[in-house]
C-alpha atoms as a PDB file:
ATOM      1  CA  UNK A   1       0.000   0.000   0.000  1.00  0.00           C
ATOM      2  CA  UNK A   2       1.976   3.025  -0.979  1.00  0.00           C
ATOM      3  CA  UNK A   3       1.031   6.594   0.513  1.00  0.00           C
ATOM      4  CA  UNK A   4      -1.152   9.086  -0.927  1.00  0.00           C
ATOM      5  CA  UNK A   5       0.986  12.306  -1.017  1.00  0.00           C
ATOM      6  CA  UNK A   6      -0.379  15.561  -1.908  1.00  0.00           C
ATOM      7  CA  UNK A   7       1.575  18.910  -1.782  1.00  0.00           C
ATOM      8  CA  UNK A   8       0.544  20.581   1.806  1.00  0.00           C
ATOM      9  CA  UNK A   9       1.019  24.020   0.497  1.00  0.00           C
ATOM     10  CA  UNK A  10      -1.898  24.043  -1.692  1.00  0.00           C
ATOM     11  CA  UNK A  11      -5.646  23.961  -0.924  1.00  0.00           C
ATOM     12  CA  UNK A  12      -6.862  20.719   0.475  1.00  0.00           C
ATOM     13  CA  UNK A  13      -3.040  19.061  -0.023  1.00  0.00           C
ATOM     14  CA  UNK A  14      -3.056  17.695   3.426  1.00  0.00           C
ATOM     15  CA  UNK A  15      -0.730  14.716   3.693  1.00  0.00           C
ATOM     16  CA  UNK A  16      -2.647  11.557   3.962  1.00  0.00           C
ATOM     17  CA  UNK A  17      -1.488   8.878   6.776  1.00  0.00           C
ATOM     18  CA  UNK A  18       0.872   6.402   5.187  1.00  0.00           C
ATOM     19  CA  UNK A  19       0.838   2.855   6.731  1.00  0.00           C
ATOM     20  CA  UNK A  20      -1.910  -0.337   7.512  1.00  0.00           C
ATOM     21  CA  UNK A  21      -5.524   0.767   8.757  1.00  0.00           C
ATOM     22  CA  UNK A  22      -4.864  -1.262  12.044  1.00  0.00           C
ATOM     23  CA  UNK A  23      -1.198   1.112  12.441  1.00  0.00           C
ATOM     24  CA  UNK A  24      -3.156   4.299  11.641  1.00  0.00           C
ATOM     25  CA  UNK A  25      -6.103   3.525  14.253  1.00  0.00           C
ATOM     26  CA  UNK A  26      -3.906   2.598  16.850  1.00  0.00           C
ATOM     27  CA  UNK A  27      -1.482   5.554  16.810  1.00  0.00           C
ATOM     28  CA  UNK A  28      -5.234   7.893  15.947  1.00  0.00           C
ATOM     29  CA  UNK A  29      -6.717   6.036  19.207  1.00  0.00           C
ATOM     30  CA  UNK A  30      -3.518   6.874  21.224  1.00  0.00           C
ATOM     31  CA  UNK A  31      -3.055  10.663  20.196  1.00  0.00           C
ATOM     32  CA  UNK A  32      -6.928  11.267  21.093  1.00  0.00           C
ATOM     33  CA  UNK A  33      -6.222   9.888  24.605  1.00  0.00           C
ATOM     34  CA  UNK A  34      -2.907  12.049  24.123  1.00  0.00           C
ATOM     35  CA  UNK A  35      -5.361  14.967  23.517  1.00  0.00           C
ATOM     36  CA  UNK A  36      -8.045  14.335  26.331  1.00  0.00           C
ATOM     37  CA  UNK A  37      -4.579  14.243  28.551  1.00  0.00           C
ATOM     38  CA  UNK A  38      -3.846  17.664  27.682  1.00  0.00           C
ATOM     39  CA  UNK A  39      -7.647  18.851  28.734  1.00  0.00           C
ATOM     40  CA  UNK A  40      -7.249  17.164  32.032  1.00  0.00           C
ATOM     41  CA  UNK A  41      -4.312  18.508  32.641  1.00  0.00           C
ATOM     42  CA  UNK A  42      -5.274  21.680  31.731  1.00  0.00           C
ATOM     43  CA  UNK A  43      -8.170  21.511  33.971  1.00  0.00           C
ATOM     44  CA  UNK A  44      -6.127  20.525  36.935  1.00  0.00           C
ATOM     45  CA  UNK A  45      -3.662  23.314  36.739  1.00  0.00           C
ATOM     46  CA  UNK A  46      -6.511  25.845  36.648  1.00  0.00           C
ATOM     47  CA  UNK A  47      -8.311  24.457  39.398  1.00  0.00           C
ATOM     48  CA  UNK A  48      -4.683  24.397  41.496  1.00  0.00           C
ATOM     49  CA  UNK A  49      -4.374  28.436  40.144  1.00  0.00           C
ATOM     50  CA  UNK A  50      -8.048  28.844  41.468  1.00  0.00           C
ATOM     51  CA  UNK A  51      -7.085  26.823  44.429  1.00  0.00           C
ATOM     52  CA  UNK A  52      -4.390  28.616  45.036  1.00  0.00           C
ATOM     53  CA  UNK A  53      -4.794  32.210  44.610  1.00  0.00           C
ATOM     54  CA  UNK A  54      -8.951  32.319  46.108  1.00  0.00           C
ATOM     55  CA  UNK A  55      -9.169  29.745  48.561  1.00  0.00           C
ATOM     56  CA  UNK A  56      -5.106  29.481  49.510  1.00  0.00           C
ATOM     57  CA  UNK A  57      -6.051  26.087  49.028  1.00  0.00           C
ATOM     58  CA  UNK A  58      -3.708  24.739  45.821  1.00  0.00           C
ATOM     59  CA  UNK A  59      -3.846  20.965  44.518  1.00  0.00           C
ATOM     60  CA  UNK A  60      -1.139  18.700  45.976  1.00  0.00           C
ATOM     61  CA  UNK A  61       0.997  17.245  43.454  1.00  0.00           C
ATOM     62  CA  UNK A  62       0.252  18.896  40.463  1.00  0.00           C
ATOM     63  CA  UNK A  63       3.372  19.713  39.188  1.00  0.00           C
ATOM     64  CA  UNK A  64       4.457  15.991  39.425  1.00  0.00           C
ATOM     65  CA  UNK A  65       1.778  15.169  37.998  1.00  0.00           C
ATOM     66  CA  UNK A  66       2.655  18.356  35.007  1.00  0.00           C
ATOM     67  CA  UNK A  67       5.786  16.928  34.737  1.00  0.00           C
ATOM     68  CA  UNK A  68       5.622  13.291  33.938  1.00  0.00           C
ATOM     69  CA  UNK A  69       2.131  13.835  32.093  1.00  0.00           C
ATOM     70  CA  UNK A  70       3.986  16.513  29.305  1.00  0.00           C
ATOM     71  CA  UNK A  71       6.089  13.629  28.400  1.00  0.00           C
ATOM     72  CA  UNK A  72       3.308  10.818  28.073  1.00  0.00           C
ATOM     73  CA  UNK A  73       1.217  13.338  26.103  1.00  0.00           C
ATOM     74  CA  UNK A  74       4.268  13.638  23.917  1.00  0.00           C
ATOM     75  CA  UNK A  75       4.926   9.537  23.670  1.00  0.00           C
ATOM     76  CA  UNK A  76       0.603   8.971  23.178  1.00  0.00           C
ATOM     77  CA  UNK A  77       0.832  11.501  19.950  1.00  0.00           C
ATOM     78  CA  UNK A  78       3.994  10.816  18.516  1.00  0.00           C
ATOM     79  CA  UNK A  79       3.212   7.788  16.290  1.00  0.00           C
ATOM     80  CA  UNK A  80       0.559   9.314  14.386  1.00  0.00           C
ATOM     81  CA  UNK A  81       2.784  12.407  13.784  1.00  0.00           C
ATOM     82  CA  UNK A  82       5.352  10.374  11.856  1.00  0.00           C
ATOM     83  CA  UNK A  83       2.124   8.121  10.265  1.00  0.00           C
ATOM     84  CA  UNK A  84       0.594  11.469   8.315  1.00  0.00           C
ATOM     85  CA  UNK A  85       4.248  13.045   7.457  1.00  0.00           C
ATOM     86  CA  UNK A  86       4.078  16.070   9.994  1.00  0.00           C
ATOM     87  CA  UNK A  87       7.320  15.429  12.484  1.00  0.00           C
ATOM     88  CA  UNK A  88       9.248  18.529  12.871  1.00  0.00           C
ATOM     89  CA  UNK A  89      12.433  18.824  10.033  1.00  0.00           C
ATOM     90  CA  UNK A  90      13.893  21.314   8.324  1.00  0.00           C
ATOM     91  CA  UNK A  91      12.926  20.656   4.113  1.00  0.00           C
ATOM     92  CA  UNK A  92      14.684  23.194   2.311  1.00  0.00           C
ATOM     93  CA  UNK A  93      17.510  21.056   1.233  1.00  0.00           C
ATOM     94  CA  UNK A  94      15.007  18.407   0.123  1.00  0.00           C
ATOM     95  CA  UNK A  95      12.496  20.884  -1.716  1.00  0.00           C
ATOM     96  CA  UNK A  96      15.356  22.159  -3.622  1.00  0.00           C
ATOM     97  CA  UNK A  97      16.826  19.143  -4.336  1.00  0.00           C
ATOM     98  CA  UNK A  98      13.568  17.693  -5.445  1.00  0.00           C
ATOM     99  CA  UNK A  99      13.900  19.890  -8.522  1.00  0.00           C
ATOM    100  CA  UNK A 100      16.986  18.354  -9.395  1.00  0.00           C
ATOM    101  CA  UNK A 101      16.980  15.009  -8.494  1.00  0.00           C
ATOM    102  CA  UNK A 102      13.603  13.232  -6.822  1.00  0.00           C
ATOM    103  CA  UNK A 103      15.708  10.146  -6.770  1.00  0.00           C
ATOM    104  CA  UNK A 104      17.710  11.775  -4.411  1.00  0.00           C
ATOM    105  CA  UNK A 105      14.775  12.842  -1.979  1.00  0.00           C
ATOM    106  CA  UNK A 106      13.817   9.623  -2.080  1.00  0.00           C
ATOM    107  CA  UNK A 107      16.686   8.466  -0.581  1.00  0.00           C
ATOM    108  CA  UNK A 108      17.073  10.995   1.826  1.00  0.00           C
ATOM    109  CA  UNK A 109      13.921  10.765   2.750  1.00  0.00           C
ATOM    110  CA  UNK A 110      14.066   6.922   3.758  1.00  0.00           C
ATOM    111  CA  UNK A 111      17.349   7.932   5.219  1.00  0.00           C
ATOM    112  CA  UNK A 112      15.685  10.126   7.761  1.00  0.00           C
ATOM    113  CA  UNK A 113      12.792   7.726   8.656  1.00  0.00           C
ATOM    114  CA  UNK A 114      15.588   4.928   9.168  1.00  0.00           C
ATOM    115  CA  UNK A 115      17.167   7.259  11.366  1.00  0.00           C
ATOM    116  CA  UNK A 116      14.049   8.342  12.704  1.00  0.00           C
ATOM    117  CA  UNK A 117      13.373   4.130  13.276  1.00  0.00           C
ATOM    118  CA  UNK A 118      16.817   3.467  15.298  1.00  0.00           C
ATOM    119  CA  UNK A 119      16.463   6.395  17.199  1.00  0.00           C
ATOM    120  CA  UNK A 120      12.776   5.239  19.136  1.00  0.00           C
ATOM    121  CA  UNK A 121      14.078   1.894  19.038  1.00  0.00           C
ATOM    122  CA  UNK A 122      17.330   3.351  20.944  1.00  0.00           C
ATOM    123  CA  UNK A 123      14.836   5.036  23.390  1.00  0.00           C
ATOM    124  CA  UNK A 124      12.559   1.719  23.727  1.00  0.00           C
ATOM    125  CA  UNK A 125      16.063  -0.102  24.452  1.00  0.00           C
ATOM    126  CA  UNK A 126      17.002   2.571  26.594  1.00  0.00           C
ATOM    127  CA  UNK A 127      13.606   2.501  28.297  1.00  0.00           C
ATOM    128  CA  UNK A 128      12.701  -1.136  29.120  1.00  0.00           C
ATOM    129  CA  UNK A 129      14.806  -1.827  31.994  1.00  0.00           C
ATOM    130  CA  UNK A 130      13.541   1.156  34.116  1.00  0.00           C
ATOM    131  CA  UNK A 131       9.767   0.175  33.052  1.00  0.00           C
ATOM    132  CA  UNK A 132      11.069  -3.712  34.205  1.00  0.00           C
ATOM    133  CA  UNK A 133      12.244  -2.178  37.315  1.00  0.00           C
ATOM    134  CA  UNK A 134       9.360   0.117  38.199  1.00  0.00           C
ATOM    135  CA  UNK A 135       7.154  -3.162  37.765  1.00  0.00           C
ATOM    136  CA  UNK A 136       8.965  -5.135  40.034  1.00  0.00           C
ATOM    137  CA  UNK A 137       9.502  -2.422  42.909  1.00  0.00           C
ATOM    138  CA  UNK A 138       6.707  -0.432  42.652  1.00  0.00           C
ATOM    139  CA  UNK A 139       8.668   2.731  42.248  1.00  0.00           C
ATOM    140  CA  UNK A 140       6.667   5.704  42.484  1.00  0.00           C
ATOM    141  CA  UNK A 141       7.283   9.665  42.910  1.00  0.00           C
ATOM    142  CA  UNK A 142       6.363  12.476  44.789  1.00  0.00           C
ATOM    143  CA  UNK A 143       6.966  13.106  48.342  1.00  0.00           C
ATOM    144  CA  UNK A 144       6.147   9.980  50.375  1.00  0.00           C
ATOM    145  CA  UNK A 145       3.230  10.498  53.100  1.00  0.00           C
ATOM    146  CA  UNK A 146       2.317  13.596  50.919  1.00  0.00           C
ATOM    147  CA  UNK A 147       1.838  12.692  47.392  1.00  0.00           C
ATOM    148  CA  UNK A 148       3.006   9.844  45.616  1.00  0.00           C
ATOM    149  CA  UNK A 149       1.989   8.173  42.292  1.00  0.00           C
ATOM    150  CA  UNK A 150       3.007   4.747  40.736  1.00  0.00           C
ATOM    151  CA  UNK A 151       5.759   5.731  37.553  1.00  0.00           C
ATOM    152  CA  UNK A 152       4.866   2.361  36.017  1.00  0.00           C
ATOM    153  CA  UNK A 153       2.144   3.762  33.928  1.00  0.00           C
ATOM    154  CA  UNK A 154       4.098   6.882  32.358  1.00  0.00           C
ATOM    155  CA  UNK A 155       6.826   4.722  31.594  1.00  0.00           C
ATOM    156  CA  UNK A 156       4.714   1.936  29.866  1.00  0.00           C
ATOM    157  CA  UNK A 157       3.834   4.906  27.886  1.00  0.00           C
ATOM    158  CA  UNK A 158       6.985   6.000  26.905  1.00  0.00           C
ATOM    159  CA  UNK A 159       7.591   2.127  26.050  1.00  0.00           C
ATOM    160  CA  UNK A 160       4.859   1.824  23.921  1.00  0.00           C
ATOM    161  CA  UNK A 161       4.708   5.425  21.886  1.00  0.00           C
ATOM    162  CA  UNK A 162       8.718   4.507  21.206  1.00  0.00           C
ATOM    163  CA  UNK A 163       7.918   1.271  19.821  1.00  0.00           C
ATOM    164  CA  UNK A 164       5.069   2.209  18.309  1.00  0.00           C
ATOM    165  CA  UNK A 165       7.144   5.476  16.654  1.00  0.00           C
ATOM    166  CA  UNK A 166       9.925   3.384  15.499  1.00  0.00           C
ATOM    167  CA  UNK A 167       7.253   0.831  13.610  1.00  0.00           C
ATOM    168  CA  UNK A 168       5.470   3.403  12.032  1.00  0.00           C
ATOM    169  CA  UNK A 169       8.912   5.252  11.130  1.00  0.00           C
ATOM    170  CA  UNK A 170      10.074   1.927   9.296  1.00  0.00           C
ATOM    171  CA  UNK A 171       6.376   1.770   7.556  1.00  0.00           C
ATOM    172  CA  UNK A 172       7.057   5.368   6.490  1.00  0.00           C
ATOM    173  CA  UNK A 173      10.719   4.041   5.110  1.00  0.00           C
ATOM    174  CA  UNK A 174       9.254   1.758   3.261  1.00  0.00           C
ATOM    175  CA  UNK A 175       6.180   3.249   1.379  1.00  0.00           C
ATOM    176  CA  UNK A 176       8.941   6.158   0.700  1.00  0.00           C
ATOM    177  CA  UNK A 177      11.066   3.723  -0.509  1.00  0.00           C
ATOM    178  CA  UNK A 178       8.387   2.365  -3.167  1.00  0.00           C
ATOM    179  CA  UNK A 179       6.883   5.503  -3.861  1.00  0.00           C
ATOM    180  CA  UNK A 180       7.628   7.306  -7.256  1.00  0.00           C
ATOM    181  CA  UNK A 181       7.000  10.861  -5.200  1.00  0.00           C
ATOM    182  CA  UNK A 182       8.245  12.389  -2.262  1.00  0.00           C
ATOM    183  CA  UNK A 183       6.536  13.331   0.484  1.00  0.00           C
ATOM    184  CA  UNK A 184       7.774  17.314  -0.016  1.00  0.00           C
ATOM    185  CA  UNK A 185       6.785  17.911  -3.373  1.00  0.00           C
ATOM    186  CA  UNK A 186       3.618  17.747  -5.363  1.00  0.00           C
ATOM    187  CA  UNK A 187       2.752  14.648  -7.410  1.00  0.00           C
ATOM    188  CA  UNK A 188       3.707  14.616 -11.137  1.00  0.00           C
ATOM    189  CA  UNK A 189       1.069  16.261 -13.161  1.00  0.00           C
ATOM    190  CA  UNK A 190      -0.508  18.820 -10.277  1.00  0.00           C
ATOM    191  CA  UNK A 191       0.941  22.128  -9.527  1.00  0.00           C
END
């Protein structure tokens, strides 16, 4: 199944996700939790401002909770990023080389979602034995007999958006690959 790749700078050119169905509904599924996440926690640092500042009364815990929850958020939305084409990179090399060489975008373009691949798997690899050990000792943070919460859940997280990152990276590697386009310039024929 190769991608459908529009250009994003014209009207409706919005870059379709690349990958399986079942890829694209799991990393969808995981970066509306990722969203609902971000509501919550939006919601609990207002009521700790409210809490705060009107009743002298703030939340305990919220900014562990701020902290570890940015990254999850982060880990829940990443795999979809990479699945419709919108992670973070700098393209002017690659839009100028595309008029010069496509074959060559192609490449690099696989290059950087192989890279893209070995780096979540180096941060899944890099990850497991801290998830392994939170599992097994019940590791938590916060201040104990004030706040605490278990770390096992945030770093399953981390686990799973990696691996799931790094899979949908190599999908992306591959459809690129195949692909007679690129993912930065418009299809043959459209302007």
């Amino acid at each position: 199944m190769a991608s459908h790749v529009q250009d994003p700078t014209q009207p409706g050119g919005d870059l379709a996700p690349a990958g399986p169905p079942v890829l694209g509904r799991i990393a969808s599924w995981l970066a509306a939790a990722g969203t609902l996440w971000i509501f919550a926690l939006m919601a609990l640092i207002v009521a700790d401002v409210l809490g705060r500042n009107f009743f002298d009364s703030p939340i305990t815990g919220v900014a562990e909770i701020a902290a570890r929850s940015v990254v999850a958020i982060v880990f829940l939305q990443i795999a979809a990023a990479v699945l419709a084409g919108r992670m973070t990179q700098a393209d002017f090399l690659v839009i100028f080389l595309g008029s010069y060489s496509p074959g060559l975008v192609r490449v690099l373009e696989t290059l950087f979602a192989l890279v893209g691949a070995v780096v979540f798997a180096a941060i899944v690899w890099a990850s497991w034995p801290d998830t392994a050990d939170a599992w097994r000792t019940g590791e938590f943070f916060g201040v104990q007999g004030l706040f605490t919460i278990p770390t096992l859940p945030f770093r399953v997280i981390n686990v799973v958006g990696a691996s799931l990152a790094c899979v949908a990276y190599l999908v992306v590697a591959l459809q690129v690959a195949r692909s007679p386009g690129s993912r930065h310039l418009p299809p043959k024929g459209t302007s």
